[in-house]
C-alpha atoms as a PDB file:
ATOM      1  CA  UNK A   1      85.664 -52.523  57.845  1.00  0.00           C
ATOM      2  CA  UNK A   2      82.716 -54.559  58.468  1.00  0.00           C
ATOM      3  CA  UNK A   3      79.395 -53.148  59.811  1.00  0.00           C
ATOM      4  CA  UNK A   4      78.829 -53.349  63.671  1.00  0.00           C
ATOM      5  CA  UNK A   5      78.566 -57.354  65.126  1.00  0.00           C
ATOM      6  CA  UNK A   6      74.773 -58.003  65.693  1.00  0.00           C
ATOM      7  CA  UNK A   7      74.256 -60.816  67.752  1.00  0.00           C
ATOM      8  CA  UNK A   8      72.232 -63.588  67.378  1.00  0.00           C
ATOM      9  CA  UNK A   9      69.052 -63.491  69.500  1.00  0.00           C
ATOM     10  CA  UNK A  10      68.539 -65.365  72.655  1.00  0.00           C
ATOM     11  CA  UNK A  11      66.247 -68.413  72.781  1.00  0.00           C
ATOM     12  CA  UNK A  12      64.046 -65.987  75.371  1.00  0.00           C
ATOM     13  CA  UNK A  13      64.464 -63.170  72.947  1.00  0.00           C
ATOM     14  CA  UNK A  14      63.604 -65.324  69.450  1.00  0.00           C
ATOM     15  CA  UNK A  15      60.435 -66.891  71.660  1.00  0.00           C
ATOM     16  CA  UNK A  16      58.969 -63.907  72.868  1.00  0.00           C
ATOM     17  CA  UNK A  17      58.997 -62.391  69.084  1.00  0.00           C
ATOM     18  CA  UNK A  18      57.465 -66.048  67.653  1.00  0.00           C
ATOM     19  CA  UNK A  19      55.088 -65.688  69.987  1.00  0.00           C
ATOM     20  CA  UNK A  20      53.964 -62.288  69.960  1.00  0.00           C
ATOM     21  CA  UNK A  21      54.071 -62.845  66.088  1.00  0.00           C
ATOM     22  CA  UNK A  22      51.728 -65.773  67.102  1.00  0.00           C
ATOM     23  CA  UNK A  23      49.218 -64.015  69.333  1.00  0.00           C
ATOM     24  CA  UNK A  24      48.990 -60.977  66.763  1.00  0.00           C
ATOM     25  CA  UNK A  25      47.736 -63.669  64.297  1.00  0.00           C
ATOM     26  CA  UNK A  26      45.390 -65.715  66.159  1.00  0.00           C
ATOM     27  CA  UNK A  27      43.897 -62.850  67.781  1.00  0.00           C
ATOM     28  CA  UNK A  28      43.072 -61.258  64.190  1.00  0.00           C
ATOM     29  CA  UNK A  29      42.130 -64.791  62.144  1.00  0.00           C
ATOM     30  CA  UNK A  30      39.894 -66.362  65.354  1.00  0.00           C
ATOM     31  CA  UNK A  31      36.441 -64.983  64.642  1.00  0.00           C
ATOM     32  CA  UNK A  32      35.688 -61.334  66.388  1.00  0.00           C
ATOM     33  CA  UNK A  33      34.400 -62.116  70.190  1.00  0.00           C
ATOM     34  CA  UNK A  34      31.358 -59.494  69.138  1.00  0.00           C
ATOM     35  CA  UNK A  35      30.566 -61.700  66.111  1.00  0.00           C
ATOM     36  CA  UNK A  36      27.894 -64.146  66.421  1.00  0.00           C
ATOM     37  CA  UNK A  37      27.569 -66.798  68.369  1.00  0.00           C
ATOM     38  CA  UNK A  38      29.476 -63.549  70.354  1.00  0.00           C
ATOM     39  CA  UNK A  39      29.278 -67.045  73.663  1.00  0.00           C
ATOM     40  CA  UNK A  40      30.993 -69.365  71.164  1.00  0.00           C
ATOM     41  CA  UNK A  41      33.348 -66.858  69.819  1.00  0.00           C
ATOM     42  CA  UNK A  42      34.510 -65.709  73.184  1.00  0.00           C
ATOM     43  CA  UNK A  43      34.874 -69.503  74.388  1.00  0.00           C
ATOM     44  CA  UNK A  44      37.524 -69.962  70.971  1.00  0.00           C
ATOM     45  CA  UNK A  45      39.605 -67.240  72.045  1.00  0.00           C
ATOM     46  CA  UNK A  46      39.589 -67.698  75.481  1.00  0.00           C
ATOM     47  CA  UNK A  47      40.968 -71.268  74.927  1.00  0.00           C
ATOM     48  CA  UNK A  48      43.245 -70.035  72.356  1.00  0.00           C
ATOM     49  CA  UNK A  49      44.900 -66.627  73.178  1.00  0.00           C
ATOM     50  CA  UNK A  50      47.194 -65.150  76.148  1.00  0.00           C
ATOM     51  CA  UNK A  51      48.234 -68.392  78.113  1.00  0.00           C
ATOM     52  CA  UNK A  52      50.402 -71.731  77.443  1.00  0.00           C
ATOM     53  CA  UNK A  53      53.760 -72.429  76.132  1.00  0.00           C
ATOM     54  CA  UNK A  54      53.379 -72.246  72.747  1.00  0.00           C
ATOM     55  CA  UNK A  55      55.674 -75.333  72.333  1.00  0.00           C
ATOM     56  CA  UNK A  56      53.709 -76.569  69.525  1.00  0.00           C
ATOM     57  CA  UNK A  57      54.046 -73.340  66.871  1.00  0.00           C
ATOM     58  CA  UNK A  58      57.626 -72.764  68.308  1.00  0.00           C
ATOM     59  CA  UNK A  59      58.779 -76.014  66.411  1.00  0.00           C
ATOM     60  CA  UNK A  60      56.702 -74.873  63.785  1.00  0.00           C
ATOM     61  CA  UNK A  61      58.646 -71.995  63.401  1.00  0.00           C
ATOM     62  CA  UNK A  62      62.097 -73.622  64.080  1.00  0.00           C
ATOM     63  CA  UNK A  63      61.605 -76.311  61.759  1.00  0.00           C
ATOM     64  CA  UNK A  64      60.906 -73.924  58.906  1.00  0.00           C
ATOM     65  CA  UNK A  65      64.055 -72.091  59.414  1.00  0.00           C
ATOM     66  CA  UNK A  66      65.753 -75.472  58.984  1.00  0.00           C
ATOM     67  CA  UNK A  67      64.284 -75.273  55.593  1.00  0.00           C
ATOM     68  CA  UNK A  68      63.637 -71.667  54.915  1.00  0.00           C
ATOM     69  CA  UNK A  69      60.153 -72.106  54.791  1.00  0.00           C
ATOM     70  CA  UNK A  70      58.272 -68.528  54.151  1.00  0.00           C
ATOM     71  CA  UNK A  71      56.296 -66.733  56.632  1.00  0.00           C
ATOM     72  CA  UNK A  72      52.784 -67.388  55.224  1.00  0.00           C
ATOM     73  CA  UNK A  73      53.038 -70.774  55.066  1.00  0.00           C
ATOM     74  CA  UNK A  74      54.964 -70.971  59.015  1.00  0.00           C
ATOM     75  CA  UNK A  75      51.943 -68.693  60.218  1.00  0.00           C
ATOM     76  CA  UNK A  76      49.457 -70.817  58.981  1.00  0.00           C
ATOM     77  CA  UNK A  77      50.917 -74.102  59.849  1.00  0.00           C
ATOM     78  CA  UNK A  78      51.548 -71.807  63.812  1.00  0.00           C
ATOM     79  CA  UNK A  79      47.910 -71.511  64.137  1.00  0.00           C
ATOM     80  CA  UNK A  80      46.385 -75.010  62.842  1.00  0.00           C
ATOM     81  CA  UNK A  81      48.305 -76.948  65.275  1.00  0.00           C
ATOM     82  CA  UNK A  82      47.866 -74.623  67.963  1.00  0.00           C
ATOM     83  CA  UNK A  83      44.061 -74.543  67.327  1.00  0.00           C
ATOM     84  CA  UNK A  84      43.992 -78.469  67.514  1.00  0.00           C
ATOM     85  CA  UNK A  85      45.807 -78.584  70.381  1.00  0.00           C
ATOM     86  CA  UNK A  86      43.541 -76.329  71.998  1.00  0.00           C
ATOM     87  CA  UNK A  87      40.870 -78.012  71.225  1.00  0.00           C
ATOM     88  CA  UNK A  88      42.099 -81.101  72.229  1.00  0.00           C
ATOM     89  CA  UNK A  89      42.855 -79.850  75.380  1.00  0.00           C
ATOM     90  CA  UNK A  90      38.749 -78.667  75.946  1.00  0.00           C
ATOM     91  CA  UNK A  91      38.013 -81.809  75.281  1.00  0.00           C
ATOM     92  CA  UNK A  92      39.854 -83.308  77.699  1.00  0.00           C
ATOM     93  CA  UNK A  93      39.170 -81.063  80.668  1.00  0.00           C
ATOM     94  CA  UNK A  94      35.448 -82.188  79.753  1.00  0.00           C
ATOM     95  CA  UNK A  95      33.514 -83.840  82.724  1.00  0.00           C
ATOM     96  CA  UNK A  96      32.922 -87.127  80.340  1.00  0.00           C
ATOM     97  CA  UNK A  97      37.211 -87.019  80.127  1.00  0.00           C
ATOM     98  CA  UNK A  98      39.380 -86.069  83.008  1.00  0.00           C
ATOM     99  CA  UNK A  99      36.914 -83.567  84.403  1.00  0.00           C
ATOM    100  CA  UNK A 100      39.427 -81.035  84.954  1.00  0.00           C
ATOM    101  CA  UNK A 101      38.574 -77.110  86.044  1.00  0.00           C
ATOM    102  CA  UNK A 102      42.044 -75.279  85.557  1.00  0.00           C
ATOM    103  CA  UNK A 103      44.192 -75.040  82.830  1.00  0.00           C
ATOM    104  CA  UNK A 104      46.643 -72.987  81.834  1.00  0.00           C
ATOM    105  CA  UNK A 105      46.377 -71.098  85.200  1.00  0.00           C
ATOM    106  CA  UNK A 106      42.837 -69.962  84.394  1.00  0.00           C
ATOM    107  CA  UNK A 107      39.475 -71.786  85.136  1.00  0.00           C
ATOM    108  CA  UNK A 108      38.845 -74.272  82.025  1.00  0.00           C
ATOM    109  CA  UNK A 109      36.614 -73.716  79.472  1.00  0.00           C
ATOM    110  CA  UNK A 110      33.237 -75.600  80.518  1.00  0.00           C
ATOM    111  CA  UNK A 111      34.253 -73.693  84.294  1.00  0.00           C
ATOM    112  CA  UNK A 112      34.089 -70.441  82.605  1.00  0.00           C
ATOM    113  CA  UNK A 113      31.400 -71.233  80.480  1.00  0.00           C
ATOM    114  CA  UNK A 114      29.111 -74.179  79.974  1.00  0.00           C
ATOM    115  CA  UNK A 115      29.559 -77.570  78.941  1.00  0.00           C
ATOM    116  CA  UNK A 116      28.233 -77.650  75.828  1.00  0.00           C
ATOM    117  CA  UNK A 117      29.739 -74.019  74.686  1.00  0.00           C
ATOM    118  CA  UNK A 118      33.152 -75.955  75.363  1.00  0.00           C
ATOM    119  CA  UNK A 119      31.890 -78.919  73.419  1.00  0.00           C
ATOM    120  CA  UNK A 120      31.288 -76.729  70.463  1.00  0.00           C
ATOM    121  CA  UNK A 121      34.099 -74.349  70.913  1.00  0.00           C
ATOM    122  CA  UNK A 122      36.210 -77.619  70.387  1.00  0.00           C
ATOM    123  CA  UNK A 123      34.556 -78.479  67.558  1.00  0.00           C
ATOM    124  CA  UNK A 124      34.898 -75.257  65.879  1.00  0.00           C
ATOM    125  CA  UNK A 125      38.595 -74.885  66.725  1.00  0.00           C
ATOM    126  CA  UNK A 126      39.020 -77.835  65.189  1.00  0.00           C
ATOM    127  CA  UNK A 127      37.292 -76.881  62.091  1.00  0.00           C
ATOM    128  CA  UNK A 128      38.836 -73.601  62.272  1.00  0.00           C
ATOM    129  CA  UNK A 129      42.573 -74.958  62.105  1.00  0.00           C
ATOM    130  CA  UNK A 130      41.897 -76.516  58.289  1.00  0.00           C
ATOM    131  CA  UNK A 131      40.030 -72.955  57.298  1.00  0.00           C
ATOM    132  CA  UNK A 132      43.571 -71.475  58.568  1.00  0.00           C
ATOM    133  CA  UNK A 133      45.682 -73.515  56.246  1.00  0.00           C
ATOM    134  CA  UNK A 134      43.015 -73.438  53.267  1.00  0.00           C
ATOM    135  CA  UNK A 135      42.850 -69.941  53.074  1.00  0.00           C
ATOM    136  CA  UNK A 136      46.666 -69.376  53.605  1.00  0.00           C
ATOM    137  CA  UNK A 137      48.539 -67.066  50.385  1.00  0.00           C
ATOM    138  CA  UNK A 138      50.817 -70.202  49.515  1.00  0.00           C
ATOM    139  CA  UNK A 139      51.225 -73.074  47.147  1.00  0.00           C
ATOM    140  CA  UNK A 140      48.432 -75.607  46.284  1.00  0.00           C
ATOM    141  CA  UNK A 141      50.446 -78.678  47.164  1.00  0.00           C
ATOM    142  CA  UNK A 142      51.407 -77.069  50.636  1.00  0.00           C
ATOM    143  CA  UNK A 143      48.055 -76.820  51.204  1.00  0.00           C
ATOM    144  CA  UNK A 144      47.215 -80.172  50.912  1.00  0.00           C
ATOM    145  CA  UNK A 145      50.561 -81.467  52.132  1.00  0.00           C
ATOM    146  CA  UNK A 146      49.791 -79.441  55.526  1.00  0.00           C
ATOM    147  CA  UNK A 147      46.212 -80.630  55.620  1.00  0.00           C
ATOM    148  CA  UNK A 148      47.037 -84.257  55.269  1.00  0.00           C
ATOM    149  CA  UNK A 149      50.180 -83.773  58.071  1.00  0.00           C
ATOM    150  CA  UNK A 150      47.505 -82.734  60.486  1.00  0.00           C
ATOM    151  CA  UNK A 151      44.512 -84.979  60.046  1.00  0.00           C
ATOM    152  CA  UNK A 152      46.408 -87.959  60.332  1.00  0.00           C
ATOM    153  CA  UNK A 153      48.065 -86.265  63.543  1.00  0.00           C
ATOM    154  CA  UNK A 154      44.670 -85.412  65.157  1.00  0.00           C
ATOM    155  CA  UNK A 155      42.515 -88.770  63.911  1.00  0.00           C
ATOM    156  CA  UNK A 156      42.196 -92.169  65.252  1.00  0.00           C
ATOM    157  CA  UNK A 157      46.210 -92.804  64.403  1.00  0.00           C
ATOM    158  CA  UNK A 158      47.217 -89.801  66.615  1.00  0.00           C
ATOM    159  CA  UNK A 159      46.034 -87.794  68.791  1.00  0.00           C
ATOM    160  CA  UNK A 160      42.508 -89.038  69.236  1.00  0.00           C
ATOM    161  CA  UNK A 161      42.961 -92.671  69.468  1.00  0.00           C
ATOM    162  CA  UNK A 162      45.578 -92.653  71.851  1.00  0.00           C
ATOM    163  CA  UNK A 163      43.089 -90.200  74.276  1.00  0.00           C
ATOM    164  CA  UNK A 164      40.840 -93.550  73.205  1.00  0.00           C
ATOM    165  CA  UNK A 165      43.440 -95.849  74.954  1.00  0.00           C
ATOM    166  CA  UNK A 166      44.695 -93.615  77.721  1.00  0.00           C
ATOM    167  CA  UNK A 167      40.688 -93.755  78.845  1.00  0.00           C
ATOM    168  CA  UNK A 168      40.677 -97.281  78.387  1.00  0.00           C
ATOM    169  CA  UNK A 169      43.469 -97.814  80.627  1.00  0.00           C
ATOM    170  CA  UNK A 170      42.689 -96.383  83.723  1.00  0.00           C
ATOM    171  CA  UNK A 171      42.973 -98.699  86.701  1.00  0.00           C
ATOM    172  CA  UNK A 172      45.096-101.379  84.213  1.00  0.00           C
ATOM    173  CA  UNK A 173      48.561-101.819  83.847  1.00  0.00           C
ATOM    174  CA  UNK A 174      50.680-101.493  80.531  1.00  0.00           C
ATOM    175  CA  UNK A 175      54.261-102.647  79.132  1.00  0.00           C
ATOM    176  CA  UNK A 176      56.331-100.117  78.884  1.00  0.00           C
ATOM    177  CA  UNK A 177      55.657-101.097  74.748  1.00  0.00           C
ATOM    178  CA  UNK A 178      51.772-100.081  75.238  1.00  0.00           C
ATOM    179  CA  UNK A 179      52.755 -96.824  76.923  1.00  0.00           C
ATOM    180  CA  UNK A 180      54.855 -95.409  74.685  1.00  0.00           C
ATOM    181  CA  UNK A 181      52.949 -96.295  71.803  1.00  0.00           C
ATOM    182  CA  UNK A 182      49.892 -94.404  73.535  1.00  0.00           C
ATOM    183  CA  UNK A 183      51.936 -91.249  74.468  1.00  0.00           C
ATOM    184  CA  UNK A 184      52.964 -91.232  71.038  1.00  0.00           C
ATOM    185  CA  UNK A 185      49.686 -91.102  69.594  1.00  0.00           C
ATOM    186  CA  UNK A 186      48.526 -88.762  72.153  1.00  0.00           C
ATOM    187  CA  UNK A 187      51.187 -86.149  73.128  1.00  0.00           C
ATOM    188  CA  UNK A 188      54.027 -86.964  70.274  1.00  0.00           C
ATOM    189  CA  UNK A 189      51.824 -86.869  67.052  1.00  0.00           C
ATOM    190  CA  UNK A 190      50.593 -83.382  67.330  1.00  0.00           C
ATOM    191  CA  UNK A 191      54.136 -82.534  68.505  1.00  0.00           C
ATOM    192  CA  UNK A 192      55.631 -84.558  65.692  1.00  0.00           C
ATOM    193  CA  UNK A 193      52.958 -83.041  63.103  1.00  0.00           C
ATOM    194  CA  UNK A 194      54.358 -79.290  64.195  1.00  0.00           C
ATOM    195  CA  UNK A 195      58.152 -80.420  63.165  1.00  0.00           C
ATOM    196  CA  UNK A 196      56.571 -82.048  59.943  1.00  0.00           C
ATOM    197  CA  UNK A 197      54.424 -78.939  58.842  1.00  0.00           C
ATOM    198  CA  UNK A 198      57.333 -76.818  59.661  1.00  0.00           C
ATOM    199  CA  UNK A 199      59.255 -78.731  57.562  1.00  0.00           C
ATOM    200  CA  UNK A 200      56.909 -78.690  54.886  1.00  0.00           C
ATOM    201  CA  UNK A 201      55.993 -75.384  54.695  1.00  0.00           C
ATOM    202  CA  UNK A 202      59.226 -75.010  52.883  1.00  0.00           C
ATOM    203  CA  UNK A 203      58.949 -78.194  50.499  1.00  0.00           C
ATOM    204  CA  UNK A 204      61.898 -79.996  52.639  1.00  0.00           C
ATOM    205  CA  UNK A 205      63.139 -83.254  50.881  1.00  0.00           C
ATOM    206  CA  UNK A 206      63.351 -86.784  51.981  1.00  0.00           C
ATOM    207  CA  UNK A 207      67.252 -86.289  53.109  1.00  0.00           C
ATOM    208  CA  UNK A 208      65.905 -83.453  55.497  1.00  0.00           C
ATOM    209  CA  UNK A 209      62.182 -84.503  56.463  1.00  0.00           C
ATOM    210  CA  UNK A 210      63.394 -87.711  57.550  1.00  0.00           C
ATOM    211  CA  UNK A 211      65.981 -86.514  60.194  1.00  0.00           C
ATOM    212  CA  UNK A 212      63.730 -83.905  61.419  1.00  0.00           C
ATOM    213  CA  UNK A 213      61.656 -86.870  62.085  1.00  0.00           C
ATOM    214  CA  UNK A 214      63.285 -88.608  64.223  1.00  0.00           C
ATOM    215  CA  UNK A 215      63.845 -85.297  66.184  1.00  0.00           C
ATOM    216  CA  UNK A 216      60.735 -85.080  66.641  1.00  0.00           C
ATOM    217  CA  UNK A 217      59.716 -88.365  67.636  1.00  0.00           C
ATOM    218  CA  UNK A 218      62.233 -88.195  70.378  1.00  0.00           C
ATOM    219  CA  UNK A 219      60.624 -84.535  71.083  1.00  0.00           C
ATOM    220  CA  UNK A 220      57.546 -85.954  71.421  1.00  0.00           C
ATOM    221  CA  UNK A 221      58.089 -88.679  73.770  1.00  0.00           C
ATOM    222  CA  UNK A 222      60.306 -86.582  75.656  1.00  0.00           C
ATOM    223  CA  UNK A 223      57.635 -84.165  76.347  1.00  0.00           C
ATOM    224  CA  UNK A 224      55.120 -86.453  77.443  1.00  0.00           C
ATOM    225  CA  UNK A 225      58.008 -88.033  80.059  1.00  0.00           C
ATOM    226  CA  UNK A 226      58.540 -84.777  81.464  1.00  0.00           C
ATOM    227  CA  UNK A 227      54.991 -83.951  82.202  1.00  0.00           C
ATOM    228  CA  UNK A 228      54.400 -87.136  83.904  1.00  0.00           C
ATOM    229  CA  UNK A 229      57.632 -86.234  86.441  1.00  0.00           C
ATOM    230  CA  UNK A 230      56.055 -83.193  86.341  1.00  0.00           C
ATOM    231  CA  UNK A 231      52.769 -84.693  87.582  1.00  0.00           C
ATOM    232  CA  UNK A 232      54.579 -85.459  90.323  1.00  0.00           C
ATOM    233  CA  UNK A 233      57.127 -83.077  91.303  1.00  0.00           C
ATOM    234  CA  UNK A 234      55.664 -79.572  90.665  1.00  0.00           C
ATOM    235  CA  UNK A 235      52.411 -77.748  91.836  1.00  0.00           C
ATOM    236  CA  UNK A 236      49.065 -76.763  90.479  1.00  0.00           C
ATOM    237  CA  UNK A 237      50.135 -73.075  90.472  1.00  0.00           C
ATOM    238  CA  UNK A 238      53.490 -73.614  88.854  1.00  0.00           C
ATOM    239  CA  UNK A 239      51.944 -76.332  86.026  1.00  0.00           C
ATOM    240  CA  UNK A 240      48.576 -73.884  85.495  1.00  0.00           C
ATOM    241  CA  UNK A 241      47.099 -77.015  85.692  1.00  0.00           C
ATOM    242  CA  UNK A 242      45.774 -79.679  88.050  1.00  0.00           C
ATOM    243  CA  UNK A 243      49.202 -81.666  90.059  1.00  0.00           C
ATOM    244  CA  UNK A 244      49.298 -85.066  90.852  1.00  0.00           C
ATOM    245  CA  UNK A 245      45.954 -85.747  88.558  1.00  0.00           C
ATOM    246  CA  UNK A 246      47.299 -88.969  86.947  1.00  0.00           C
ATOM    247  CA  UNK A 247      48.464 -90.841  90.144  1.00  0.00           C
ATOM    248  CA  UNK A 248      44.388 -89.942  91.594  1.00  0.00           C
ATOM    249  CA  UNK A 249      43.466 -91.141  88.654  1.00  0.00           C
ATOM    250  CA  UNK A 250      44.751 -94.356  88.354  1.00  0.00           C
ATOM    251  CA  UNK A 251      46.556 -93.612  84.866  1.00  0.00           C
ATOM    252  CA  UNK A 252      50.013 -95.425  83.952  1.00  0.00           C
ATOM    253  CA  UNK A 253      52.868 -93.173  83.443  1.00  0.00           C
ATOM    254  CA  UNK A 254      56.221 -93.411  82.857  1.00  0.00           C
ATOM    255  CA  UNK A 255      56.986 -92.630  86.700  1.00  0.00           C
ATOM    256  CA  UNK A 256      54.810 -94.753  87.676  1.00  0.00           C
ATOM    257  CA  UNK A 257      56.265 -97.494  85.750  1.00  0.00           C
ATOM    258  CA  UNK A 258      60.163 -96.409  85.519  1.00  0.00           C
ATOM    259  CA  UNK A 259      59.993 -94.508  88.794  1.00  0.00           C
ATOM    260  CA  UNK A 260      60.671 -90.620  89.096  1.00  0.00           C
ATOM    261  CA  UNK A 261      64.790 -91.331  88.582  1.00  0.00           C
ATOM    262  CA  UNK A 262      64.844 -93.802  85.490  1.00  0.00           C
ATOM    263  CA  UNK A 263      62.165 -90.792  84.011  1.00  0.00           C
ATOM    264  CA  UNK A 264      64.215 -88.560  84.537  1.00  0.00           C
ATOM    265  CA  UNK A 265      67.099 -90.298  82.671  1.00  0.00           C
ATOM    266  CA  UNK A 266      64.782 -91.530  79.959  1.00  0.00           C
ATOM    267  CA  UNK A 267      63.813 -88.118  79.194  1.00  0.00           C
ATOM    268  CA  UNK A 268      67.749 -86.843  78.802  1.00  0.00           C
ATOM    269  CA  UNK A 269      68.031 -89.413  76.700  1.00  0.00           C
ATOM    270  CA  UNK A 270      65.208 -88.504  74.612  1.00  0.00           C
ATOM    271  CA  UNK A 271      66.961 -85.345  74.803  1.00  0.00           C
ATOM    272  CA  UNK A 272      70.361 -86.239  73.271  1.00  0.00           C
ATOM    273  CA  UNK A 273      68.467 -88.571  70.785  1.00  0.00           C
ATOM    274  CA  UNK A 274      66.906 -85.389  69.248  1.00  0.00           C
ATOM    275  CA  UNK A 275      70.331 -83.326  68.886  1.00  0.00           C
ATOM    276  CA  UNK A 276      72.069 -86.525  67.709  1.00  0.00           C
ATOM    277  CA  UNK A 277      69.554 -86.695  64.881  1.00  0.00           C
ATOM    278  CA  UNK A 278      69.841 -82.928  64.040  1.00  0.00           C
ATOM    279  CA  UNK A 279      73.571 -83.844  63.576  1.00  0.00           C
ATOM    280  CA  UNK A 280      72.635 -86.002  60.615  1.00  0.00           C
ATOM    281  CA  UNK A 281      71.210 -83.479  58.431  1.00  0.00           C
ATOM    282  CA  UNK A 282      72.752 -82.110  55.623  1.00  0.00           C
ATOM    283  CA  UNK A 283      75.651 -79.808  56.794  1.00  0.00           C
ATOM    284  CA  UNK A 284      73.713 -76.585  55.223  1.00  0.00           C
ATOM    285  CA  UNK A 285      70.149 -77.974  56.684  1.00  0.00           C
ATOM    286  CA  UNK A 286      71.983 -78.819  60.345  1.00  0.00           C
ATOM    287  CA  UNK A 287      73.815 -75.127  60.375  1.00  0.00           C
ATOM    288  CA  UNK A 288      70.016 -73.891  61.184  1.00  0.00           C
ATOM    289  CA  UNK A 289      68.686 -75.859  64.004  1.00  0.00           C
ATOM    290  CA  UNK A 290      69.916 -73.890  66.880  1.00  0.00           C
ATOM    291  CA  UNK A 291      66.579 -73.187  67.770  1.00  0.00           C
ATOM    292  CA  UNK A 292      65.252 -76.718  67.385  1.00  0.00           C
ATOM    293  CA  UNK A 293      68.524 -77.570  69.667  1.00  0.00           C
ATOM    294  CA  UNK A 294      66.857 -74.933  72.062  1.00  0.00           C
ATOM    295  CA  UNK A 295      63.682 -76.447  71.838  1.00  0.00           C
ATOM    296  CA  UNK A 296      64.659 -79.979  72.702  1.00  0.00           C
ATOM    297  CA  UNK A 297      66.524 -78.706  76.169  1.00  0.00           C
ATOM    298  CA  UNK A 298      63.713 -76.576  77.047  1.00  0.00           C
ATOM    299  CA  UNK A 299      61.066 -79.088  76.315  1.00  0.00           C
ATOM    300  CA  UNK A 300      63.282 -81.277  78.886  1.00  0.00           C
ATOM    301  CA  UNK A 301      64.713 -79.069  81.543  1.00  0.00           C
ATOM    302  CA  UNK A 302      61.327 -76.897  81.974  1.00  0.00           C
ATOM    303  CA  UNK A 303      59.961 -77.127  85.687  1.00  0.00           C
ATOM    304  CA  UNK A 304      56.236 -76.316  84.261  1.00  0.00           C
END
């Protein structure tokens, strides 16, 4: 007889142990908030640690399992793109941005702070993301491939030029072309750049990577849709964040182009665009995305 059925962990159950595994991590490899700068220090890992969704390592994580990726390489790959995002996210709740003063249910970081500490603690997250990867136990070339994944996901191509064009488009209208070419840039690269690095944390090949992919570029879009219904739907206390900002604002969304309805459908099928290109993996690759699966129908049915 066999040994007793163990089964397989719930997406609630395999989050809350990724994360954890997460927070353990950061919390250790962020510098010491009695190290000087101790101000700077405690501005890094009060942007980084106990708050958000996580969504970002999560695919990380899921990704490599696609691929078998090992844990070093996962963890390390976890915390750069978790660190840019966080800096990102500083940034942009900067005065000279969207002049925000809550995020992630907590006052932002030039509210809690100062200005300039934020400034810097951006900075320095974003410098600290590379140290994570370059000083990671694992393979030259993942090194490098890693690096490369993320700088172009964080530069002028990504992340940072479309926060360059949202800015500039305040007050204007865009086709529906322009938007999602901005959202991409700003939400999906990062988001696209986790899949990616989780990918290639376990040296995936072209048949694999490419799929993945195109998950992940509907993954990305998908998430920026949702926020934007979001925007709309849910409160400040249940988004940790500031509701309704975009329409006060003046900012072009995809509600405020497609209207809260047509979102909605565009984001399901975002949605079944991501599982459809799971299905074209190799069978042995595809047998492990259950949890990217998970990840697409949380990223689209969440109500925060």
């Amino acid at each position: 007889m066999g040994g007793p059925f163990v089964s397989e962990p719930t997406l609630a159950q395999w989050m809350a142990a990724r994360l954890a595994a997460f927070e353990v991590a950061a919390t250790a490899q962020l510098p010491a908030a009695d190290r000087a700068p101790q101000r700077l220090h405690q501005a890094m890992r009060y942007a980084v640690l106990d708050g958000g969704k996580r969504v970002r390592p999560l695919l990380v994580d899921a990704a490599g399992e696609v691929v078998g990726a090992p844990e070093p390489a996962l963890r390390a790959a976890a915390l750069a793109v978790e660190y840019v995002h966080a800096y990102s996210l500083i940034h942009d709740d900067l005065p000279c941005m969207d002049n925000d003063v809550l995020r992630r249910g907590k006052p932002t970081v030039h509210i809690a702070f100062d200005e300039a500490t934020a400034m810097l603690a951006g900075d320095a997250l974003q410098a600290e993301a590379f140290q994570a990867i370059a000083e990671a136990p694992i393979e030259a070339g993942t090194r490098a491939a890693l690096m490369a994944e993320l700088a172009a996901a964080a530069g002028t191509r990504g992340m940072c030029g479309g926060q360059a064009i949202d800015l500039a488009a305040v007050g204007s209208s865009m086709s529906r072309a322009e938007l999602e070419q901005m959202h991409g840039m700003k939400t999906g690269a990062l988001l696209r750049a986790a899949v990616r690095m989780g990918a290639l944390a376990g040296a995936a090949d072209p048949a694999v990577l490419a799929p993945l992919d195109r998950y992940a570029h509907a993954v990305g879009l998908a998430f920026q849709v949702v926020d934007d219904v979001l925007d709309v739907e849910a409160t400040s206390q249940d988004l940790g964040k500031t509701a309704g900002k975009d329409a006060q604002q003046g900012k072009p969304t995809y509600v405020s182009m497609l209207g809260l309805t047509a979102a909605r459908q565009w984001a399901e099928r975002l949605r079944q665009d991501a599982h459809g290109a799971l299905d074209t993996l190799p069978a042995a690759a595809a047998a492990r995305t259950v949890r990217l699966r998970q990840l697409a129908d949380f990223i689209v049915l969440r109500k925060s």
